[in-house]
Protein backbone atom coordinates (compact mmCIF):
# COMPACT_ATOMS: atom_id res chain seq x y z
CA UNK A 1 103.21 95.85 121.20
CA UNK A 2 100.73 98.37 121.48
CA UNK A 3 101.51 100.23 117.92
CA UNK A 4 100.73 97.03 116.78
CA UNK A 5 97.30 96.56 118.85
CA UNK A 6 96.33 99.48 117.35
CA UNK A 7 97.01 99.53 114.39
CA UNK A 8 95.14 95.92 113.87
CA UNK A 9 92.39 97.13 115.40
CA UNK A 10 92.16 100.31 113.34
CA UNK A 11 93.05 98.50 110.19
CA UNK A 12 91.10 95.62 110.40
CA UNK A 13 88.29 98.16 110.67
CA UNK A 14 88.71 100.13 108.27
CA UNK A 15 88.64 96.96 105.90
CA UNK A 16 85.72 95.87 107.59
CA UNK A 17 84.03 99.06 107.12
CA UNK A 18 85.01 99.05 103.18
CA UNK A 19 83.89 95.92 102.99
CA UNK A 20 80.24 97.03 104.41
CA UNK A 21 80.15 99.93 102.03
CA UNK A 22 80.58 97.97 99.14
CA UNK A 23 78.32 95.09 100.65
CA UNK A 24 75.87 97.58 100.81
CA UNK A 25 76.51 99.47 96.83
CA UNK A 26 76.25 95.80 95.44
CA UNK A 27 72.93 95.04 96.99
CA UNK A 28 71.71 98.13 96.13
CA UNK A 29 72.81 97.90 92.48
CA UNK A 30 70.04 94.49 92.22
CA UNK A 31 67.18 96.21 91.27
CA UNK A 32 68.87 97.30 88.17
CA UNK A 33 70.22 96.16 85.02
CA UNK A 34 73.02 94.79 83.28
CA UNK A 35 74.37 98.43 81.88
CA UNK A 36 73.66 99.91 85.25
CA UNK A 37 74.88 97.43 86.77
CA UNK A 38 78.19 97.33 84.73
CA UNK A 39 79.09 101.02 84.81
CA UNK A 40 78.88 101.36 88.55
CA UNK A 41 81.14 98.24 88.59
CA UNK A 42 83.78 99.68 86.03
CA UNK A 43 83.84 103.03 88.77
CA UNK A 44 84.20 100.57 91.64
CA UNK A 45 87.13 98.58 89.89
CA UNK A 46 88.65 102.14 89.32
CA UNK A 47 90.28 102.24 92.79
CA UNK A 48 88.58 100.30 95.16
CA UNK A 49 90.92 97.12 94.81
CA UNK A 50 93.43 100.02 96.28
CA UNK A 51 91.40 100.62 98.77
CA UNK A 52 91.25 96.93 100.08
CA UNK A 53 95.22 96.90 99.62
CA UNK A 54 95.90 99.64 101.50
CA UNK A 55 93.84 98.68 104.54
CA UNK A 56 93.58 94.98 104.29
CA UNK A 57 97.70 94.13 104.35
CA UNK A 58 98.39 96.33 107.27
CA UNK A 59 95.83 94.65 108.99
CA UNK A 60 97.09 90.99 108.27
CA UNK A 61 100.94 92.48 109.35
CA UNK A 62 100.12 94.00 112.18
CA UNK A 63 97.49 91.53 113.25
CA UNK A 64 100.85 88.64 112.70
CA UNK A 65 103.02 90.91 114.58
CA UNK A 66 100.11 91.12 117.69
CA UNK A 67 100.00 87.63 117.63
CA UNK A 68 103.23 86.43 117.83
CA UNK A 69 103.76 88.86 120.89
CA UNK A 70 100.52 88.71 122.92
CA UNK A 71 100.01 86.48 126.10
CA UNK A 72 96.38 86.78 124.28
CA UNK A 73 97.18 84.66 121.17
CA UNK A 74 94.30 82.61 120.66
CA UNK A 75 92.11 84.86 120.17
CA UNK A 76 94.33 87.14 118.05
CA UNK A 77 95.41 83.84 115.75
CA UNK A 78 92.13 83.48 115.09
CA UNK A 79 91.28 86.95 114.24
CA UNK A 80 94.17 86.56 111.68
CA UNK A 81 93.01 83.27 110.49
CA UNK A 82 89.60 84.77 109.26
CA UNK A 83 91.74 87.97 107.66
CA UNK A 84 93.96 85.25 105.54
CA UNK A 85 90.72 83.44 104.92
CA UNK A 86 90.02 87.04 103.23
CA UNK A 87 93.19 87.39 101.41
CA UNK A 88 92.74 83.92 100.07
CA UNK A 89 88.91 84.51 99.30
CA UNK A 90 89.55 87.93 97.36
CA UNK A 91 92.50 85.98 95.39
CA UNK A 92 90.54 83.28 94.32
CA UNK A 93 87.34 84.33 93.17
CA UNK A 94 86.85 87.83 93.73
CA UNK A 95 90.38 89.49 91.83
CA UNK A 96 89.23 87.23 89.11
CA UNK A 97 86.13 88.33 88.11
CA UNK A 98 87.37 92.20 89.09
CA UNK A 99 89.78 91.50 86.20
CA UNK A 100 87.06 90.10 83.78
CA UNK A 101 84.50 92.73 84.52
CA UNK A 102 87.24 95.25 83.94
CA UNK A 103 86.61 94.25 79.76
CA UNK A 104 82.63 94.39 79.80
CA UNK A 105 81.48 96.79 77.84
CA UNK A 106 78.75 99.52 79.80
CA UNK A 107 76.57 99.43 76.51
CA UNK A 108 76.02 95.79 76.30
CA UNK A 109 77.28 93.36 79.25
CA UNK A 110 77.63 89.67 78.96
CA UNK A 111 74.53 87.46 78.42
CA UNK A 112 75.61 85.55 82.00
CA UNK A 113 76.05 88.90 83.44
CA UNK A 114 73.70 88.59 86.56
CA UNK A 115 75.49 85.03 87.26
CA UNK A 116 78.87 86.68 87.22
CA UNK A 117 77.29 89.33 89.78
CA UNK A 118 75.82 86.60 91.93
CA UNK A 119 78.74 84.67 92.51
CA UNK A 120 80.96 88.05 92.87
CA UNK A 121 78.03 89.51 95.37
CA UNK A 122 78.44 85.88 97.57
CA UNK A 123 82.08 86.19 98.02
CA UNK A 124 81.76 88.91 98.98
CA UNK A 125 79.42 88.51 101.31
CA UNK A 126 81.48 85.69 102.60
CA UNK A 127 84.80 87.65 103.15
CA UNK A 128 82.89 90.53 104.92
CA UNK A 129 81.41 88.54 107.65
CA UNK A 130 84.96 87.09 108.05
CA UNK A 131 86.40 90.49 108.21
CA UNK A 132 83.78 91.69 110.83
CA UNK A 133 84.03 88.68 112.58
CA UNK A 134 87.77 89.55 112.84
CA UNK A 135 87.56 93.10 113.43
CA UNK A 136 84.94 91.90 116.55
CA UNK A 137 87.73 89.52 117.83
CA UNK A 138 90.56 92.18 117.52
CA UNK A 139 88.64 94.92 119.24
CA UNK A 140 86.95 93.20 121.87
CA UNK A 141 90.97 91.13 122.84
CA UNK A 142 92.12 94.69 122.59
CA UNK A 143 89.46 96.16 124.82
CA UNK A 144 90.07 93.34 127.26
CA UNK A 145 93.56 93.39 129.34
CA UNK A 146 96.02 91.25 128.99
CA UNK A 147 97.28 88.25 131.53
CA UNK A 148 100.88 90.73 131.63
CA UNK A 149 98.49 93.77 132.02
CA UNK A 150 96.82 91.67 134.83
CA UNK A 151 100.12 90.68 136.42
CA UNK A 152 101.38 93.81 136.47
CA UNK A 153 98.24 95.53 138.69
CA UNK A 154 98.59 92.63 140.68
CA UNK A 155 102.15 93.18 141.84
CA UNK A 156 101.68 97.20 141.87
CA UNK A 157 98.77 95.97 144.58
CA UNK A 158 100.86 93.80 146.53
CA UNK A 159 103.78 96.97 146.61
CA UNK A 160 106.30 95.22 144.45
């Protein structure tokens, strides 16, 4: 159970963390234009969406695998909840225009370029609250101890 704690929590912040990072690259990347904008996104699609792999599916796993074994499991669910709101998020809109933007040429981007960015740059936006929202949850549950943790200090207290 505790293997699994951790690793949500360290997982879950990692993505989180990613997530920031890139938050903060995109916003960044608005005061310039399209071809700027384009080859820093062809560097990012390079091997970020590994990245987000790596780091977000061991923290939905691990976070399932917490859950379904915690006397905490509300708050946990929940925490997992926002992390498949993620995964669902990153499939639907985000992976989509990755895959697009993966064609644009540097040297002369679409005409609805900045559009494509926009929505992109809200999703994302989106799905990294949710993430720190659920790395918050996981870490503060995990800080917190557990009705069995509880139980047990009791009894140690009482000499059983």
């Amino acid at each position: 159970m505790n293997y699994a704690r951790f690793a949500s929590v360290l997982f879950a912040g990692l993505f989180a963390g990613f997530l920031t990072g890139v938050a903060i690259l995109e916003l960044s990347l608005r005061g310039f234009d399209g071809t700027v904008y384009t080859q820093v996104r062809l560097v990012e699609l390079d091997s970020l969406d590994k990245l987000a792999v790596v780091t977000l599916l061991p923290a939905v796993l691990s976070t399932a695998v917490w859950a379904y074994r915690t006397n905490t499991r509300w708050p946990v669910v929940s925490a997992l909840a926002l992390l498949g709101f993620v995964f669902g998020l990153t499939l639907l809109i985000n992976l989509p225009i990755n895959a697009d933007q993966l064609a644009w040429d540097a040297q002369s981007p679409p005409a609805d370029w900045s559009e494509v960015r926009d929505r992109w740059q809200l999703a994302h936006a989106v799905r990294t609250t949710a993430a720190i929202l659920a790395f918050g949850i996981l870490a503060y549950t995990a800080s917190r101890p557990s009705r069995a943790d509880s139980g047990n200090r009791i009894s140690e207290r009482r000499g059983r």
